[in-house]
Protein backbone atom coordinates (compact mmCIF):
# COMPACT_ATOMS: atom_id res chain seq x y z
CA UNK A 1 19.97 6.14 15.44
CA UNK A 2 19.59 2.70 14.05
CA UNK A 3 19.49 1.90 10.66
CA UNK A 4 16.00 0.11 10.95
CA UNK A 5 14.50 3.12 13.29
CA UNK A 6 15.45 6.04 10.91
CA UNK A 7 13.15 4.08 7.91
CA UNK A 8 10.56 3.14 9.79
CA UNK A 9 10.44 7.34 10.63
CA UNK A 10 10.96 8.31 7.31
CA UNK A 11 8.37 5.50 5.91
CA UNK A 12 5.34 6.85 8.92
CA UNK A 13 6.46 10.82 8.20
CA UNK A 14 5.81 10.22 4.46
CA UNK A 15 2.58 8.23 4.83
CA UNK A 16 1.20 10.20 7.35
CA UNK A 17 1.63 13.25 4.75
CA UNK A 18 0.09 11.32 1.75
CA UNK A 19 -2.84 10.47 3.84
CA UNK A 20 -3.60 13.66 4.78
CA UNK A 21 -3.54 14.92 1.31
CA UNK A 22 -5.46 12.31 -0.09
CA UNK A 23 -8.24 12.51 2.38
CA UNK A 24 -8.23 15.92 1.92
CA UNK A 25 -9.11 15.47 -1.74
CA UNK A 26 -11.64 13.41 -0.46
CA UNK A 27 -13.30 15.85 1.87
CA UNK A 28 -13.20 18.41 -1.33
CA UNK A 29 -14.02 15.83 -3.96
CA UNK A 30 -15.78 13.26 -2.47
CA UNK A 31 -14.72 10.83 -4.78
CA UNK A 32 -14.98 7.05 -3.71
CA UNK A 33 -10.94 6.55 -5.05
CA UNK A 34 -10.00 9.51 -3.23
CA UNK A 35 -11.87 7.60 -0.05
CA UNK A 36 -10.43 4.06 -0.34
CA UNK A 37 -6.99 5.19 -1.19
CA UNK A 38 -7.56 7.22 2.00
CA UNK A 39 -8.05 4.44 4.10
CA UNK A 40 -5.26 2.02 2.02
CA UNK A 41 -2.79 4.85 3.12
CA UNK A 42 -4.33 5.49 6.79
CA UNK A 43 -3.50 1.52 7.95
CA UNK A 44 -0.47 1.43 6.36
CA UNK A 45 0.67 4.30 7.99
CA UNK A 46 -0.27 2.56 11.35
CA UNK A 47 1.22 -0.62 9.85
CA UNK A 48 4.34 1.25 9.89
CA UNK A 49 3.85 3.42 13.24
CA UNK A 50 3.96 -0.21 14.59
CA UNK A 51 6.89 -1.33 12.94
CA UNK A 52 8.66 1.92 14.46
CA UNK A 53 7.39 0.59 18.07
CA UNK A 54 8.75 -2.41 17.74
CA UNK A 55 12.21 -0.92 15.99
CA UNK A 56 12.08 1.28 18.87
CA UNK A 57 11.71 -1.50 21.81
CA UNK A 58 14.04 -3.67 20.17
CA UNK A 59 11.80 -6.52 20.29
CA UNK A 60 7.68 -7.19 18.71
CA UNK A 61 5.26 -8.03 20.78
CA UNK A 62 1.86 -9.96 19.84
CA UNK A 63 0.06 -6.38 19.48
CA UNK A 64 2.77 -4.73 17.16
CA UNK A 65 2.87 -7.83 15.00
CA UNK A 66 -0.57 -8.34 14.62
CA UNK A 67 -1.26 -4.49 14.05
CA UNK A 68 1.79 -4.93 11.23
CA UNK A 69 0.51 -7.77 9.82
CA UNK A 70 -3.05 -6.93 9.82
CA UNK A 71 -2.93 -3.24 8.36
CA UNK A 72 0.52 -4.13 6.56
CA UNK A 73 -0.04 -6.87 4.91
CA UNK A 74 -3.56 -7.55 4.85
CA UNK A 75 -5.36 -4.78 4.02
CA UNK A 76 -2.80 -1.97 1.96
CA UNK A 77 -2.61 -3.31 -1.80
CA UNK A 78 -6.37 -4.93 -1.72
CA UNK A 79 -7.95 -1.65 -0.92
CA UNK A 80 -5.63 0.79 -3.08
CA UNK A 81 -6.62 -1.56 -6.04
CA UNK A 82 -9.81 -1.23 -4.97
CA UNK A 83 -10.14 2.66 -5.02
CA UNK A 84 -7.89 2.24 -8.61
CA UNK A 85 -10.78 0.44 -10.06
CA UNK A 86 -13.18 3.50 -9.82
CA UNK A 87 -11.26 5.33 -12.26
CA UNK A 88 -11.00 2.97 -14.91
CA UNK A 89 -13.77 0.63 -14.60
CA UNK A 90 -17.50 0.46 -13.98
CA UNK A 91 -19.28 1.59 -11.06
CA UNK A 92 -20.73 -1.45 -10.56
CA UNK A 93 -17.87 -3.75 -11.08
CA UNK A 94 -15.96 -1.15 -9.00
CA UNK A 95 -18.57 -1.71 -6.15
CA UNK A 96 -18.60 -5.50 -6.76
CA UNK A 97 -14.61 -5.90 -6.00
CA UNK A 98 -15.03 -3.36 -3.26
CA UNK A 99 -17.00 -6.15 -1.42
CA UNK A 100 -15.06 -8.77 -2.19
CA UNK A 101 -11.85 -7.03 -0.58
CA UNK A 102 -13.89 -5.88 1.96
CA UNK A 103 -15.17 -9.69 2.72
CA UNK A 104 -11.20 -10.54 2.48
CA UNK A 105 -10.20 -7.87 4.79
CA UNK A 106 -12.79 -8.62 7.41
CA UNK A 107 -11.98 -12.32 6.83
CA UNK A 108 -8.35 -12.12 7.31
CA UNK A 109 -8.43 -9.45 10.45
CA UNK A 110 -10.34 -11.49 12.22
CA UNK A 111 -8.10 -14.70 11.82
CA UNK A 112 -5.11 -12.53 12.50
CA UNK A 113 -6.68 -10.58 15.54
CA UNK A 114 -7.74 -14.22 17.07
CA UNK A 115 -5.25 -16.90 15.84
CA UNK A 116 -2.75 -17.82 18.53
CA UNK A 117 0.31 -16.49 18.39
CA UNK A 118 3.84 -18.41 19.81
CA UNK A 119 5.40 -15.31 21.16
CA UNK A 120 8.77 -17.45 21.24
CA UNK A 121 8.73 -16.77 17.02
CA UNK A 122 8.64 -13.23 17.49
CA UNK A 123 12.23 -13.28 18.64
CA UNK A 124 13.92 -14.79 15.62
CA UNK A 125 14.27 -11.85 13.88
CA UNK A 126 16.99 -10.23 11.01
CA UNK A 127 19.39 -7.76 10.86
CA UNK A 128 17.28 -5.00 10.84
CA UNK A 129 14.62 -6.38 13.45
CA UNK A 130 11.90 -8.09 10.97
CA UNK A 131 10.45 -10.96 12.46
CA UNK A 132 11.83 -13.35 9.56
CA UNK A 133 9.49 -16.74 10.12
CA UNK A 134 6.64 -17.30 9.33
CA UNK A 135 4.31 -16.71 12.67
CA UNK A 136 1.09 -17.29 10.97
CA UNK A 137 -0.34 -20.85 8.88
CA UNK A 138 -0.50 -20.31 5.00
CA UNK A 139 -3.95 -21.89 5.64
CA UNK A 140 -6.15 -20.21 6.41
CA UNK A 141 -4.47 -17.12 7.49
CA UNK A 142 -1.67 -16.21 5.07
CA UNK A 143 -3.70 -17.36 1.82
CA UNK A 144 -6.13 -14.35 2.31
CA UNK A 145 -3.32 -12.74 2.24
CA UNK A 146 -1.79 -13.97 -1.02
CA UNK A 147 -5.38 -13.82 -2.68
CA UNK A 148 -5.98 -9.88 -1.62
CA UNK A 149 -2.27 -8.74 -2.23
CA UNK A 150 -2.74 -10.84 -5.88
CA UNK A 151 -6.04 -8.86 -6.54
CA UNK A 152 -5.15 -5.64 -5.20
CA UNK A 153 -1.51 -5.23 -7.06
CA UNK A 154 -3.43 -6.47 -10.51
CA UNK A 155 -6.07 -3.88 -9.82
CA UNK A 156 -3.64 -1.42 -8.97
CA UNK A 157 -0.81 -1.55 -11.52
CA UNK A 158 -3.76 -2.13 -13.96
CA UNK A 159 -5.28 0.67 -13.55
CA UNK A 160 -2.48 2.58 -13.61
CA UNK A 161 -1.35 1.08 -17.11
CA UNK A 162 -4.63 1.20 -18.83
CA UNK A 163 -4.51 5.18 -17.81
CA UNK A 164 -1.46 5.25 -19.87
CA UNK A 165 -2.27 3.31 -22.75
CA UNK A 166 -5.68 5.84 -22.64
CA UNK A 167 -3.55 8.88 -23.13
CA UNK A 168 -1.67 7.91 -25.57
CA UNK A 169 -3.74 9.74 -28.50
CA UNK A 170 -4.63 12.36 -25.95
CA UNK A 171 -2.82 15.97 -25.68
CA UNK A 172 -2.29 15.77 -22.26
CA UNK A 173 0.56 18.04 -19.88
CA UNK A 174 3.38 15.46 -19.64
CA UNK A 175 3.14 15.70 -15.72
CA UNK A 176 0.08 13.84 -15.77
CA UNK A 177 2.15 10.66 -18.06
CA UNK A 178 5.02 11.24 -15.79
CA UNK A 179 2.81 10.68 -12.23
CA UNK A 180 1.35 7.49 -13.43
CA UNK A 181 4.70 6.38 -14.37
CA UNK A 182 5.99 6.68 -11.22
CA UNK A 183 2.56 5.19 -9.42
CA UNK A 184 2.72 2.18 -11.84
CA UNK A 185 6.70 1.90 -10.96
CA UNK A 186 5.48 2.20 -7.31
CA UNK A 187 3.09 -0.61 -7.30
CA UNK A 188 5.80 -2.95 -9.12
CA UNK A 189 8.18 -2.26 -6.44
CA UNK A 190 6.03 -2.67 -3.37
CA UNK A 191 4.77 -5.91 -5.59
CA UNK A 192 8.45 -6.89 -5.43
CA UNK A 193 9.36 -5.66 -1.96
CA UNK A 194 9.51 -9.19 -0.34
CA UNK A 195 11.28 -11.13 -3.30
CA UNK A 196 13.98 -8.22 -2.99
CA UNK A 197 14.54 -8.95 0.47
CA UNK A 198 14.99 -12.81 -0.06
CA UNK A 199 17.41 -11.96 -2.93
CA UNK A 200 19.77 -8.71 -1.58
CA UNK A 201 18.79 -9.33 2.62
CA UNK A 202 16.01 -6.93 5.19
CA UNK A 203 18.08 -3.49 4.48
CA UNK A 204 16.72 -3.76 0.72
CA UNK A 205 13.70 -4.99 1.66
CA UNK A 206 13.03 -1.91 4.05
CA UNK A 207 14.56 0.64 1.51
CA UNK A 208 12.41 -0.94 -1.18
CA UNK A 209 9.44 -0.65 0.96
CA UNK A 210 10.03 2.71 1.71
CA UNK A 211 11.03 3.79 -2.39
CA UNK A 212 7.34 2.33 -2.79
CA UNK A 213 5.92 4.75 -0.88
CA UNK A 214 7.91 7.44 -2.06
CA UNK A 215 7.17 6.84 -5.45
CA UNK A 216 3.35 6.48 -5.58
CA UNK A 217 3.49 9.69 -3.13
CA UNK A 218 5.72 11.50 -5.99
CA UNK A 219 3.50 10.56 -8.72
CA UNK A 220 0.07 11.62 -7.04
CA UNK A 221 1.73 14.95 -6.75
CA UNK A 222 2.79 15.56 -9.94
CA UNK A 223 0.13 14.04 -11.63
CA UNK A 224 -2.34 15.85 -9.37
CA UNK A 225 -1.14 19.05 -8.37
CA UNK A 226 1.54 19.88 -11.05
CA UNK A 227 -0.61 19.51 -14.10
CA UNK A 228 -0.05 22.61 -16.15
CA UNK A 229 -3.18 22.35 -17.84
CA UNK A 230 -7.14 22.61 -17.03
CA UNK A 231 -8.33 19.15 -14.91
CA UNK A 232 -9.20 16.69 -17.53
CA UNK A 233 -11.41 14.02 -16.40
CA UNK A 234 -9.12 10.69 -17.42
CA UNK A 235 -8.62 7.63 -15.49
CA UNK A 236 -5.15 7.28 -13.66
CA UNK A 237 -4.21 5.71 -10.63
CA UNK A 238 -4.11 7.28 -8.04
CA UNK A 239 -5.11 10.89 -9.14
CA UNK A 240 -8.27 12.77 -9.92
């Protein structure tokens, strides 16, 4: 199996299985985190069920590209900050960046769903079958993406760190330190997931992708499940 096919399964298997458990919490909870980090998770994983297609046919097609590009890079890190922000801020500055992503995100679908797209560009691909120029304008599609991923990663790895800087003077089970740890290391890789691939080629920049995922998923378990302790109502990122 190729190289490029067996991540791409790995990545969807893994995200498929996050979602589910977070929307599960959701359904239980009903929490608004537990419902944005739902969706965050849901169009990545179709992000990725795409990329898999197109690893699959050996070639990306308009649809594939735009469903990557759209639920990939679009909409993931703006809307997992988003749901981040519940736990540590207000609920109505939560609410208030909530629209603004979701203003982004319609924003930038729309561009990405209608902008024409030279299907010649698809072709030039790498090593491991990323399309590796760039198919969309920086203005006015790509920018929206720059401005949500910016947002979204700040809000994100934010949160995250503010959770551990709050339980610092806190007796707390050292799961719950440990699962942030590895969220907050999570968001700084999938922050850093493209600049790895410029520097070490595609095959880190897929592995990297993939360790992101792996190590948010790691750190919601053990900082949710593994807990030794009664619940304690803190703010982390993504737990609760």
């Amino acid at each position: 199996m190729p190289t490029a096919l067996l991540l791409s399964l790995v990545d969807v298997l893994v995200s498929a299985l996050f979602t589910v458990l977070v929307l599960t919490r959701w359904w239980r909870k009903r929490k608004p985190q537990h419902l944005l980090w739902s969706f965050a998770l849901l169009v990545w994983t179709l992000a990725v069920a795409a990329e898999t297609v197109a690893a699959y046919q050996g070639v990306w097609t308009p649809m594939t590209y735009r469903t990557y590009y759209a639920f990939g890079a679009l909409l993931v890190a703006p809307w997992l900050g988003a749901g981040s922000l519940f736990l540590v801020a207000s609920s109505r500055l939560s609410s208030r960046f909530a629209g603004l992503v979701a203003l982004l995100s319609l924003c930038g679908a729309l561009l990405i769903l209608f902008y024409p797209i030279d299907s010649s560009m698809l072709t030039r691909v790498d090593t491991l079958g990323l399309v590796e120029v760039k198919v969309f304008p920086f203005i006015p599609v790509r920018i929206l993406i720059v401005v949500g991923n910016i947002l979204g990663t700040l809000a994100f790895i934010g949160s995250a760190l503010y959770s551990l800087w709050s339980f610092r003077k806190k007796d707390l089970p050292a799961e719950l330190t440990v699962g942030v740890l590895l969220i907050a290391a999570g968001g700084l890789v999938a922050a850093g997931a493209h600049s790895i691939g410029v520097l070490g080629g595609p095959s880190l920049f897929r592995i990297s992708e993939l360790a992101a995922v792996v190590l948010i998923f790691s750190g919601y378990v053990i900082s949710t499940f593994l807990p030794s302790r009664a619940e304690t109502p803190v703010p982390a990122a993504p737990t609760g």
